[in-house]
Every structure is written in structure tokens, then in C-alpha cells.
N, C-alpha and C. Protein backbone atom coordinates (compact mmCIF):
# COMPACT_ATOMS: atom_id res chain seq x y z
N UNK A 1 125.37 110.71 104.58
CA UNK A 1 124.07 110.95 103.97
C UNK A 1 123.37 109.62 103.74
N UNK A 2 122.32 109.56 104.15
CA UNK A 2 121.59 108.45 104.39
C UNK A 2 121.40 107.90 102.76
N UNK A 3 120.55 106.70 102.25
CA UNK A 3 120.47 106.11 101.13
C UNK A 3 119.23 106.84 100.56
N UNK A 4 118.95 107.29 98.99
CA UNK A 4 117.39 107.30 99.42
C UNK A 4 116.58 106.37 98.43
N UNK A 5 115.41 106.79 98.95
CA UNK A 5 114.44 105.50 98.38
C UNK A 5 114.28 105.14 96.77
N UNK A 6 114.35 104.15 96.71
CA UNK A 6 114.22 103.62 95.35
C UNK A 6 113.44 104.69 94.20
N UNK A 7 112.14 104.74 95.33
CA UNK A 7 111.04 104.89 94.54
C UNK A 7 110.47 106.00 95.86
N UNK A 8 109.62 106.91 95.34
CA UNK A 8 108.78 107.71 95.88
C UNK A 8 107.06 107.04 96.26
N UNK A 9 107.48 107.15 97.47
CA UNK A 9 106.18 105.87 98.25
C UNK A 9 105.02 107.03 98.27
N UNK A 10 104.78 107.97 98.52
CA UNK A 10 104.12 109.27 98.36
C UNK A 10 102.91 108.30 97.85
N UNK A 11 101.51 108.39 97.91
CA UNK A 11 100.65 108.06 96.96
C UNK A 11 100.39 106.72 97.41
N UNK A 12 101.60 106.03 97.70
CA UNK A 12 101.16 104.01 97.92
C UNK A 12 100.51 104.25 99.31
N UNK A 13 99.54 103.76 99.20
CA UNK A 13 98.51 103.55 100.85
C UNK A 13 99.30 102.24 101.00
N UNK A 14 99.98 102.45 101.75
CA UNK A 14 101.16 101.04 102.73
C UNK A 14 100.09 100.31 103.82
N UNK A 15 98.96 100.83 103.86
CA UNK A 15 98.34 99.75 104.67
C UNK A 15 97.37 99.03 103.90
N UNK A 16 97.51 99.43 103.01
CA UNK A 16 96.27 98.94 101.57
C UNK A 16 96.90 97.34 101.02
N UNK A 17 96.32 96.66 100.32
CA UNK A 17 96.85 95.34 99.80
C UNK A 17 96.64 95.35 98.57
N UNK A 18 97.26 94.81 97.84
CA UNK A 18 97.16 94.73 96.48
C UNK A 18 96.72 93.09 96.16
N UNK A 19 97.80 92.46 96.57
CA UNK A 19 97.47 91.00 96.64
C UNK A 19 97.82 90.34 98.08
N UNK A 20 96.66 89.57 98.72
CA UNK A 20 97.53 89.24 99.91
C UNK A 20 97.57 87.76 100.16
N UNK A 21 97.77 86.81 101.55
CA UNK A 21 99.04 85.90 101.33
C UNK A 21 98.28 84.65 100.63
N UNK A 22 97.36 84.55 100.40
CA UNK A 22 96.99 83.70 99.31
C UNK A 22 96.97 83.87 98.25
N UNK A 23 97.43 84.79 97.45
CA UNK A 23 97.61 85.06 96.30
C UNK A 23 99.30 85.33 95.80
N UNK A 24 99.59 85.50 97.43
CA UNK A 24 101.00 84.91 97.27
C UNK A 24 101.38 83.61 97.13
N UNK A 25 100.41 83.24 98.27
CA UNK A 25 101.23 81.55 97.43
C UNK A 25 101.39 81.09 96.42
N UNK A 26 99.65 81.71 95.68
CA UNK A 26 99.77 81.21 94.32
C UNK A 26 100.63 81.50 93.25
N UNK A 27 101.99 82.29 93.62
CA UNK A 27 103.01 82.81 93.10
C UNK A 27 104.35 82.25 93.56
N UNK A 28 104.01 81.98 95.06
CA UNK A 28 105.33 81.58 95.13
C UNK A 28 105.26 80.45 96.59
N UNK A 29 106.64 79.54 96.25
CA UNK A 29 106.76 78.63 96.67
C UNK A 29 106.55 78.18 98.21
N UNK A 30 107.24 78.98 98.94
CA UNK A 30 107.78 79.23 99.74
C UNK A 30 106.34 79.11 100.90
N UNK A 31 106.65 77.88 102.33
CA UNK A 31 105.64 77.79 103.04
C UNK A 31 106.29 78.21 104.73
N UNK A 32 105.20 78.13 105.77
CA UNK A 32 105.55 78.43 106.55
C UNK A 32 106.44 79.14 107.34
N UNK A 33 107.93 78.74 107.95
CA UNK A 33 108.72 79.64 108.28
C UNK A 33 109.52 80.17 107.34
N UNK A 34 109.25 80.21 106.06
CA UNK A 34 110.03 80.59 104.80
C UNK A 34 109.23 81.86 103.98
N UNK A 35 107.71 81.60 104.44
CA UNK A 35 107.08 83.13 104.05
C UNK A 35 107.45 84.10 104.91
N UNK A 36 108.01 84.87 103.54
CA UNK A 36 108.67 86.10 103.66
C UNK A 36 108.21 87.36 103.62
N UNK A 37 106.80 86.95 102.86
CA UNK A 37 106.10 87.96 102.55
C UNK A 37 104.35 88.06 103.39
N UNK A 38 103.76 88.83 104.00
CA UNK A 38 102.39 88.98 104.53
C UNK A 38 101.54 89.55 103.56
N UNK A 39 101.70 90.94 102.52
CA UNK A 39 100.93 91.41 101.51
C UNK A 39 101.72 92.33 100.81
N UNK A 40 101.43 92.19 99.12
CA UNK A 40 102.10 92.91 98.14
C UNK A 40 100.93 94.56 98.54
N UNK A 41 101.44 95.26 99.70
CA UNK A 41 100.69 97.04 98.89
C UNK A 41 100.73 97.37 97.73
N UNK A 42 101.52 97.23 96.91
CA UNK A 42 101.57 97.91 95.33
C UNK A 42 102.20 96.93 94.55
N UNK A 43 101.71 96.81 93.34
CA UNK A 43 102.10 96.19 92.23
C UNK A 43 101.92 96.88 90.75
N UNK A 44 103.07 97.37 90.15
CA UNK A 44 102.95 98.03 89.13
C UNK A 44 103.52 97.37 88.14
N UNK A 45 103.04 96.66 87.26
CA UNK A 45 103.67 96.04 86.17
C UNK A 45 104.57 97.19 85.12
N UNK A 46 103.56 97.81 84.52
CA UNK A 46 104.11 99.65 84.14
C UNK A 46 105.75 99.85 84.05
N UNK A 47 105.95 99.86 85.40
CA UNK A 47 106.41 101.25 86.29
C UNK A 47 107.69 99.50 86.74
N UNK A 48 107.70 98.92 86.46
CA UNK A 48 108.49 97.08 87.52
C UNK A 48 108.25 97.69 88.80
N UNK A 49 107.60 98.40 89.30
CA UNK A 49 107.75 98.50 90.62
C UNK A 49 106.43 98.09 91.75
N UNK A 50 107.11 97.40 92.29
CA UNK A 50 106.40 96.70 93.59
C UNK A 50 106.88 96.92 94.83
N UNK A 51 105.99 97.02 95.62
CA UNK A 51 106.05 97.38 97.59
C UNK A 51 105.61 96.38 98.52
N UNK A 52 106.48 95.38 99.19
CA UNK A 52 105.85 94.10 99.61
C UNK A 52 105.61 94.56 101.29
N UNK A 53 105.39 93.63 102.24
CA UNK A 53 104.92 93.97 103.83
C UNK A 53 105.05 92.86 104.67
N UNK A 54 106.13 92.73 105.64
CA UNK A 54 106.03 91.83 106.47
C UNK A 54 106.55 92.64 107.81
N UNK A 55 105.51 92.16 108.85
CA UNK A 55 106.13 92.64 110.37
C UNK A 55 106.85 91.44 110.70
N UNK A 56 107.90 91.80 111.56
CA UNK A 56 109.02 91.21 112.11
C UNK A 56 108.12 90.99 113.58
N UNK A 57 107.73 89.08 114.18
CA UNK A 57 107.40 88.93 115.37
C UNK A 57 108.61 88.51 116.29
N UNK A 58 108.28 88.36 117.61
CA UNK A 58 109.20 87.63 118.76
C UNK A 58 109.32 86.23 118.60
N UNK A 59 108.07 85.66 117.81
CA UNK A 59 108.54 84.01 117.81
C UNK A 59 108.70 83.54 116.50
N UNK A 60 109.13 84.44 115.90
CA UNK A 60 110.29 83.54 114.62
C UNK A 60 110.77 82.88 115.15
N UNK A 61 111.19 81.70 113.98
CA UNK A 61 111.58 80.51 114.32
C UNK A 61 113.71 81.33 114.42
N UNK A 62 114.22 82.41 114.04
CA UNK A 62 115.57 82.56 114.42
C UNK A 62 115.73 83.40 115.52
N UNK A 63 114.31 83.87 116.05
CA UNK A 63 114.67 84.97 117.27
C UNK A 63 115.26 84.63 118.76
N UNK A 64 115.48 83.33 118.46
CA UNK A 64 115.56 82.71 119.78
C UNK A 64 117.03 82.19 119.88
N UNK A 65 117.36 82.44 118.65
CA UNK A 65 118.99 82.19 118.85
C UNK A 65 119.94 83.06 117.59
N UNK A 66 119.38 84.16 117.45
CA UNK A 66 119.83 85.10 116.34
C UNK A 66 119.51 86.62 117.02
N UNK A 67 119.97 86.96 117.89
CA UNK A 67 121.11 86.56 118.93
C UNK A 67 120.07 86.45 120.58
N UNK A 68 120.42 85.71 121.37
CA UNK A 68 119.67 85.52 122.56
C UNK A 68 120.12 86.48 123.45
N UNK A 69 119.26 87.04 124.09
CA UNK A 69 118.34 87.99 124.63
C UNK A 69 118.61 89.49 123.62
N UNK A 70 118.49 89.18 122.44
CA UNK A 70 118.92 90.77 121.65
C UNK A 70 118.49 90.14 119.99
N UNK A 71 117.43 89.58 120.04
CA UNK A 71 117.27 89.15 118.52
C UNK A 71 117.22 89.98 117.38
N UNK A 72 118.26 89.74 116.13
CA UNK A 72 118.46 90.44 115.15
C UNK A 72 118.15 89.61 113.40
N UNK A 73 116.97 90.22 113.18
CA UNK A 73 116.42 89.90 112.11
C UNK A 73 117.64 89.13 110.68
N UNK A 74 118.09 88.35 110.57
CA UNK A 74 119.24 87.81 109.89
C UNK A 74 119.15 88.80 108.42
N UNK A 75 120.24 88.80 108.03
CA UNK A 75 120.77 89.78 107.13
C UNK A 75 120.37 88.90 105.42
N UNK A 76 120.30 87.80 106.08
CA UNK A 76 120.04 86.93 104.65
C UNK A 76 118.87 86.45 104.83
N UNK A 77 118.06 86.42 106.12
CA UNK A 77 116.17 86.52 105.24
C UNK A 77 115.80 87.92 104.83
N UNK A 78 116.47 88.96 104.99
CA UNK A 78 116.66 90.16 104.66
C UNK A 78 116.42 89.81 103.08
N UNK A 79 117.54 89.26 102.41
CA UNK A 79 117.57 88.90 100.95
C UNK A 79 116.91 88.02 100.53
N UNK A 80 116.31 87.24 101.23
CA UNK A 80 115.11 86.10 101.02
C UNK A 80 113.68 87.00 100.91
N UNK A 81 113.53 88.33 102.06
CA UNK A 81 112.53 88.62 101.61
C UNK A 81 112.31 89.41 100.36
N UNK A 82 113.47 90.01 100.02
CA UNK A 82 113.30 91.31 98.54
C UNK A 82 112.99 90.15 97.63
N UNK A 83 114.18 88.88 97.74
CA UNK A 83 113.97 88.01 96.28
C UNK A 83 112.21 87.55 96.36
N UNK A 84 111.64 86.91 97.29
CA UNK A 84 110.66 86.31 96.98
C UNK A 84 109.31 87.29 96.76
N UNK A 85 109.52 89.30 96.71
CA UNK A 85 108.93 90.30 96.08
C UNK A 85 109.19 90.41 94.13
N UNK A 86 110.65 89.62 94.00
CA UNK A 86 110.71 89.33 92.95
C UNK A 86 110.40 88.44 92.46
N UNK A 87 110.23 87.35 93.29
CA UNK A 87 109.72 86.20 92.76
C UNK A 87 108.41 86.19 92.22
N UNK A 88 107.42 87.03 93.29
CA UNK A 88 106.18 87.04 92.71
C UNK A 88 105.95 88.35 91.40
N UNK A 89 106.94 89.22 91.41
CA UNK A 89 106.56 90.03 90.14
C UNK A 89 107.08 88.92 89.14
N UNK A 90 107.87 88.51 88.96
CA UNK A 90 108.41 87.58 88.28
C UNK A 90 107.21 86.32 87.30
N UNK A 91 106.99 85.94 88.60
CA UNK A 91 105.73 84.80 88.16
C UNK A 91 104.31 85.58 87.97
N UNK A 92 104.51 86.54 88.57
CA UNK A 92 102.88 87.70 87.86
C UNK A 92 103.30 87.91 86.26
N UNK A 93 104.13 88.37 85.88
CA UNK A 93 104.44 88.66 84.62
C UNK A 93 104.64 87.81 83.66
N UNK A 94 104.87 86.43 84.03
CA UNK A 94 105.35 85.46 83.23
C UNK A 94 104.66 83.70 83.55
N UNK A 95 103.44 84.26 84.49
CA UNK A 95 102.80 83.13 84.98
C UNK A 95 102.91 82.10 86.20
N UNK A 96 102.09 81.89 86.95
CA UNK A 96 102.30 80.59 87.64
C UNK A 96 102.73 80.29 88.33
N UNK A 97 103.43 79.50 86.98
CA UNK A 97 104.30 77.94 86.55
C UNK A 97 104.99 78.26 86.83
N UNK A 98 105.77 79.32 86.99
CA UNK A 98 107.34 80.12 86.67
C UNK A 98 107.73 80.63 87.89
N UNK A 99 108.42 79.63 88.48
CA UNK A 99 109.07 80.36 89.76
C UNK A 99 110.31 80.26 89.76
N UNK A 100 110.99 82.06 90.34
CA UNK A 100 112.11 82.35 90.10
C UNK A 100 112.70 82.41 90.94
N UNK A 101 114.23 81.01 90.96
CA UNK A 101 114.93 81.62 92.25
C UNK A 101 116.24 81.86 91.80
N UNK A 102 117.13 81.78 93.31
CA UNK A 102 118.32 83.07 93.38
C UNK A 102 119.27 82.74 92.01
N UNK A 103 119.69 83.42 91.39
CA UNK A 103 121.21 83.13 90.28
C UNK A 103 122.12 84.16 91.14
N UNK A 104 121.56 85.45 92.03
CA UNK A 104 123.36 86.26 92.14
C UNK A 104 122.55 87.29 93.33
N UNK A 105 123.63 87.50 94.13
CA UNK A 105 122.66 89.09 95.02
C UNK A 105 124.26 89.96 94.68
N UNK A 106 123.79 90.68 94.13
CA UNK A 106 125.44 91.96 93.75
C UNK A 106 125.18 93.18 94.42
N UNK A 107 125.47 93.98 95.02
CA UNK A 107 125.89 95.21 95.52
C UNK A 107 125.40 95.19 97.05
N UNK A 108 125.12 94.23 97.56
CA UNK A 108 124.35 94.13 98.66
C UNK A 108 125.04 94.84 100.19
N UNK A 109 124.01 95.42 100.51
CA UNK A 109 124.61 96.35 101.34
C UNK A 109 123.92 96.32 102.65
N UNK A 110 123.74 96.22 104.18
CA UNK A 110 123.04 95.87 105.22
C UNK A 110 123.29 97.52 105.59
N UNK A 111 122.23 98.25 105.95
CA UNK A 111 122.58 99.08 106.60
C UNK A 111 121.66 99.80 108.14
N UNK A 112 121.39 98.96 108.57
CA UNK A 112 121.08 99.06 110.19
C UNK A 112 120.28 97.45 110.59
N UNK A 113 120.03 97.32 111.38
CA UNK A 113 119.25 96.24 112.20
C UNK A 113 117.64 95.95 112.56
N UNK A 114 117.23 95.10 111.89
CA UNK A 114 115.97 94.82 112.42
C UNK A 114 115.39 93.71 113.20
N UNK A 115 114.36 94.42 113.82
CA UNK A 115 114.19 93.44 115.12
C UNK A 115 112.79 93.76 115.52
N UNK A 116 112.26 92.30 115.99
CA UNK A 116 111.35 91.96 116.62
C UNK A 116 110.49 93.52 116.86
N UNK A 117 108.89 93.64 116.25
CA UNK A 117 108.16 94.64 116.43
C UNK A 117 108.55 95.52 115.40
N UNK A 118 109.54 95.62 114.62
CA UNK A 118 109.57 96.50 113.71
C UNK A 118 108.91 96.05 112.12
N UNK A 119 108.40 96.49 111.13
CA UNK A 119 107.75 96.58 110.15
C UNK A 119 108.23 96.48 109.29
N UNK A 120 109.10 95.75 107.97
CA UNK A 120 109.28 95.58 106.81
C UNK A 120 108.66 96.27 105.78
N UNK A 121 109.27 97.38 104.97
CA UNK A 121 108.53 97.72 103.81
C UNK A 121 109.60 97.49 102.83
N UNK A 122 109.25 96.72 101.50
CA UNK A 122 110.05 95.64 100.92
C UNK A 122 109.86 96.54 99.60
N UNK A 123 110.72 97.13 98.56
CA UNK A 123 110.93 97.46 97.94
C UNK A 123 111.37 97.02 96.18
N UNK A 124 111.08 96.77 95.37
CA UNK A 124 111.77 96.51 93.98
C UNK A 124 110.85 97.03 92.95
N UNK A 125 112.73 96.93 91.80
CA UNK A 125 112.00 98.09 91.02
C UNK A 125 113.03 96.88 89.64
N UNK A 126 112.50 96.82 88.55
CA UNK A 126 113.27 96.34 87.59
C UNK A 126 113.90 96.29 86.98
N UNK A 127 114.68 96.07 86.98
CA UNK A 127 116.51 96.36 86.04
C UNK A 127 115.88 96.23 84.46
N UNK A 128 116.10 94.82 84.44
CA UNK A 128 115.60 93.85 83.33
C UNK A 128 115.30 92.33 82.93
N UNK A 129 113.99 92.62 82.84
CA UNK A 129 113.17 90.92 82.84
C UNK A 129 113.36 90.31 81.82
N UNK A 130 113.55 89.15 81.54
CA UNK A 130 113.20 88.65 80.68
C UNK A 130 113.10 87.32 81.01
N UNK A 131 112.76 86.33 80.56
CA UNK A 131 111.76 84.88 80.50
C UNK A 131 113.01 83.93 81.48
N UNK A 132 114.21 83.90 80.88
CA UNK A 132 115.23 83.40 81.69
C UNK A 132 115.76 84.05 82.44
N UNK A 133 115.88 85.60 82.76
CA UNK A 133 116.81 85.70 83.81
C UNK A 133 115.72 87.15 83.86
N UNK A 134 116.33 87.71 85.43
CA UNK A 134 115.51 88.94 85.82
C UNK A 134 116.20 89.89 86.68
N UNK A 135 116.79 90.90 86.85
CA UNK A 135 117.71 91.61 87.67
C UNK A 135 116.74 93.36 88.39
N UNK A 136 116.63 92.69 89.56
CA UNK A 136 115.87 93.61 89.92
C UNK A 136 116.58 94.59 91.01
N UNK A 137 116.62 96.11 91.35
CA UNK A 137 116.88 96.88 92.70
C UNK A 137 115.83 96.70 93.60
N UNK A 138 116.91 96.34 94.72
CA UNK A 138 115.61 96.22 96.18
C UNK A 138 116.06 96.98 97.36
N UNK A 139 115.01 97.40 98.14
CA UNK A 139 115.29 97.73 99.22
C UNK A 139 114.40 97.21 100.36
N UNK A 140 114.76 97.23 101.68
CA UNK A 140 114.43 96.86 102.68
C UNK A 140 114.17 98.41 103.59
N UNK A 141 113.05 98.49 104.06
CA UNK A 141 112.72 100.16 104.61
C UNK A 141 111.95 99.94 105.91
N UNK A 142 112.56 100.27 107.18
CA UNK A 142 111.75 100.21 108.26
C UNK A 142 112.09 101.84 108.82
N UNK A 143 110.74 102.30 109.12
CA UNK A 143 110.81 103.33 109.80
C UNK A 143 111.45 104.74 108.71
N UNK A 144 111.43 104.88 107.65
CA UNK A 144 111.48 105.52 106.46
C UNK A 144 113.37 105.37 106.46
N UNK A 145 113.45 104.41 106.95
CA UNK A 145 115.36 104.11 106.84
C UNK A 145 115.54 102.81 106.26
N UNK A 146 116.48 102.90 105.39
CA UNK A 146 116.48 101.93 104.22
C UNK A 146 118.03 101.08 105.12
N UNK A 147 117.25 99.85 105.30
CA UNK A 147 117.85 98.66 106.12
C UNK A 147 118.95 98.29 105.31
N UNK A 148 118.47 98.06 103.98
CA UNK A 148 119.24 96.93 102.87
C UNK A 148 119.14 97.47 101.53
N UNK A 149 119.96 96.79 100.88
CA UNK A 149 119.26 97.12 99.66
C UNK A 149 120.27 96.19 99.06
N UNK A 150 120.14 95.90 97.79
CA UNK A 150 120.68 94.87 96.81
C UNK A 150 120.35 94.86 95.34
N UNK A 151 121.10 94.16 94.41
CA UNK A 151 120.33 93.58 93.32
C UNK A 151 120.37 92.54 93.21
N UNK A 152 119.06 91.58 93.17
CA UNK A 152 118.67 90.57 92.90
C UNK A 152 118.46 90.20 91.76
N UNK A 153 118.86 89.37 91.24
CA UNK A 153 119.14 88.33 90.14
C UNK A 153 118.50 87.02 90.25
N UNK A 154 117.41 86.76 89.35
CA UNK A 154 116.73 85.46 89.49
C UNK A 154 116.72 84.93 87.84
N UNK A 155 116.01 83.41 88.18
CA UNK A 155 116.36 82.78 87.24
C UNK A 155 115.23 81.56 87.62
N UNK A 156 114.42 81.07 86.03
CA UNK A 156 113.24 80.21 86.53
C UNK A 156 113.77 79.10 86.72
N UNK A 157 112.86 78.21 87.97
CA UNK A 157 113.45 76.90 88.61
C UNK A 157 112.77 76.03 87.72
């Protein structure tokens, strides 16, 4: 039996933006081949729940040798992209200044392959925030099949 979704996407217009990649930066660190993220669709402070968006291209900088002629989206920018969906709820909620990176990834689980042309829909929902530490559920969703999922654990740098 397959995993199911965090959260009921029903209602989120997934092609809609909430904040997009300039307003990511202004949240989070992370430049060039390290943005992880293209646009937050939903941001619910409310509810901790947020829906981030990145398509997977052919000329990433790992497609060319992760694996050659069969490129497979690495399992740990996988977890680079949920954390840096936390990163920016993180620094939305608490400012800025405040950027949160990794302290722990616990239950982490890979469950199929992504690759080149397929669509990222980036998932988290909030355990519990607070100023020093933040433990969030994530998932990774291409094609209404949940890739990944984890809990991410951050902590301000």
C-alpha cells in the first residue's frame, strides 16, 4: 500500500505561486546549483504547512554523472530540497536573519526515482518550531507518488 500524502493538496492551485525565487532568496541561502527550490505554491503559517516546486532538468550539474546515460535525481538533494522548504518556513516565521540548517534527517525513507523531466512537489508540515530548533514532516511527490519523505530537523546557523 502505497504512502499517503501528508496533507490533502485538493484546493492548492500547484501551478499558482505564493512566493517565488526571489523571495526565496530572501529567505534562504542557498545560490545557483544549490537552489533547490523554483516557487513556494502554498504557504500556511496556520496550518505549518507548505508546498514547494522544482522541475528536475537534463543539465543539472549531477545528471551527467549520477548515473551516465540513466540520470537519477540523488537521494540527498532529495533532502536538501524538503530542508531548504523548511528553511524558508523557518525564516518566514522567525525572520530573515534566521537561517536554518540541517541538525538530523530521522525516518527517511526513498521510495522510487526521479529523473530528468519529472516535477517535484515538495511537501512539509510542522512537528514543532521553536526559535532554536524546528522538526518538520516532508515529502517529496512526483506524479501523485510520494518519492521520499523524512523528518527534518533544523537548527539556526
Amino acid at each position: 500500500m502505497p504512502p499517503k500524502l501528508l496533507f490533502d493538496l485538493t484546493g492548492i492551485d500547484l501551478e499558482g505561486t505564493a512566493f517565488g525565487i526571489e523571495e526565496i532568496r530572501g529567505r534562504n541561502s542557498q545560490r545557483f546549483e544549490m537552489e533547490m527550490l523554483e516557487r513556494i505554491i502554498h504557504f500556511d503559517p496556520e496550518s505549518g504547512r507548505s508546498v514547494g516546486f522544482r522541475p528536475i532538468r537534463e543539465d543539472e550539474f549531477w545528471a551527467r554523472g549520477h548515473f551516465p546515460g540513466r540520470p537519477v535525481f540523488p537521494g540527498v538533494l532529495m533532502i536538501e530540497s524538503a530542508g531548504q522548504l523548511c528553511s524558508f518556513f523557518y525564516s518566514e516565521k522567525f525572520g530573515s536573519d534566521k537561517v536554518m540548517g540541517f541538525a538530523a534527517c530521522d525516518e527517511v525513507k526513498f521510495r522510487g526515482m526521479i529523473q530528468p523531466g519529472d516535477e517535484m512537489v515538495i511537501l512539509s508540515e510542522v512537528i514543532d518550531i521553536r526559535p532554536r530548533i524546528a522538526r518538520f514532516q516532508t515529502q517529496v511527490v512526483v506524479a501523485d507518488e510520494v518519492r521520499f519523505e523524512g523528518i527534518i530537523v533544523g537548527m539556526p546557523l
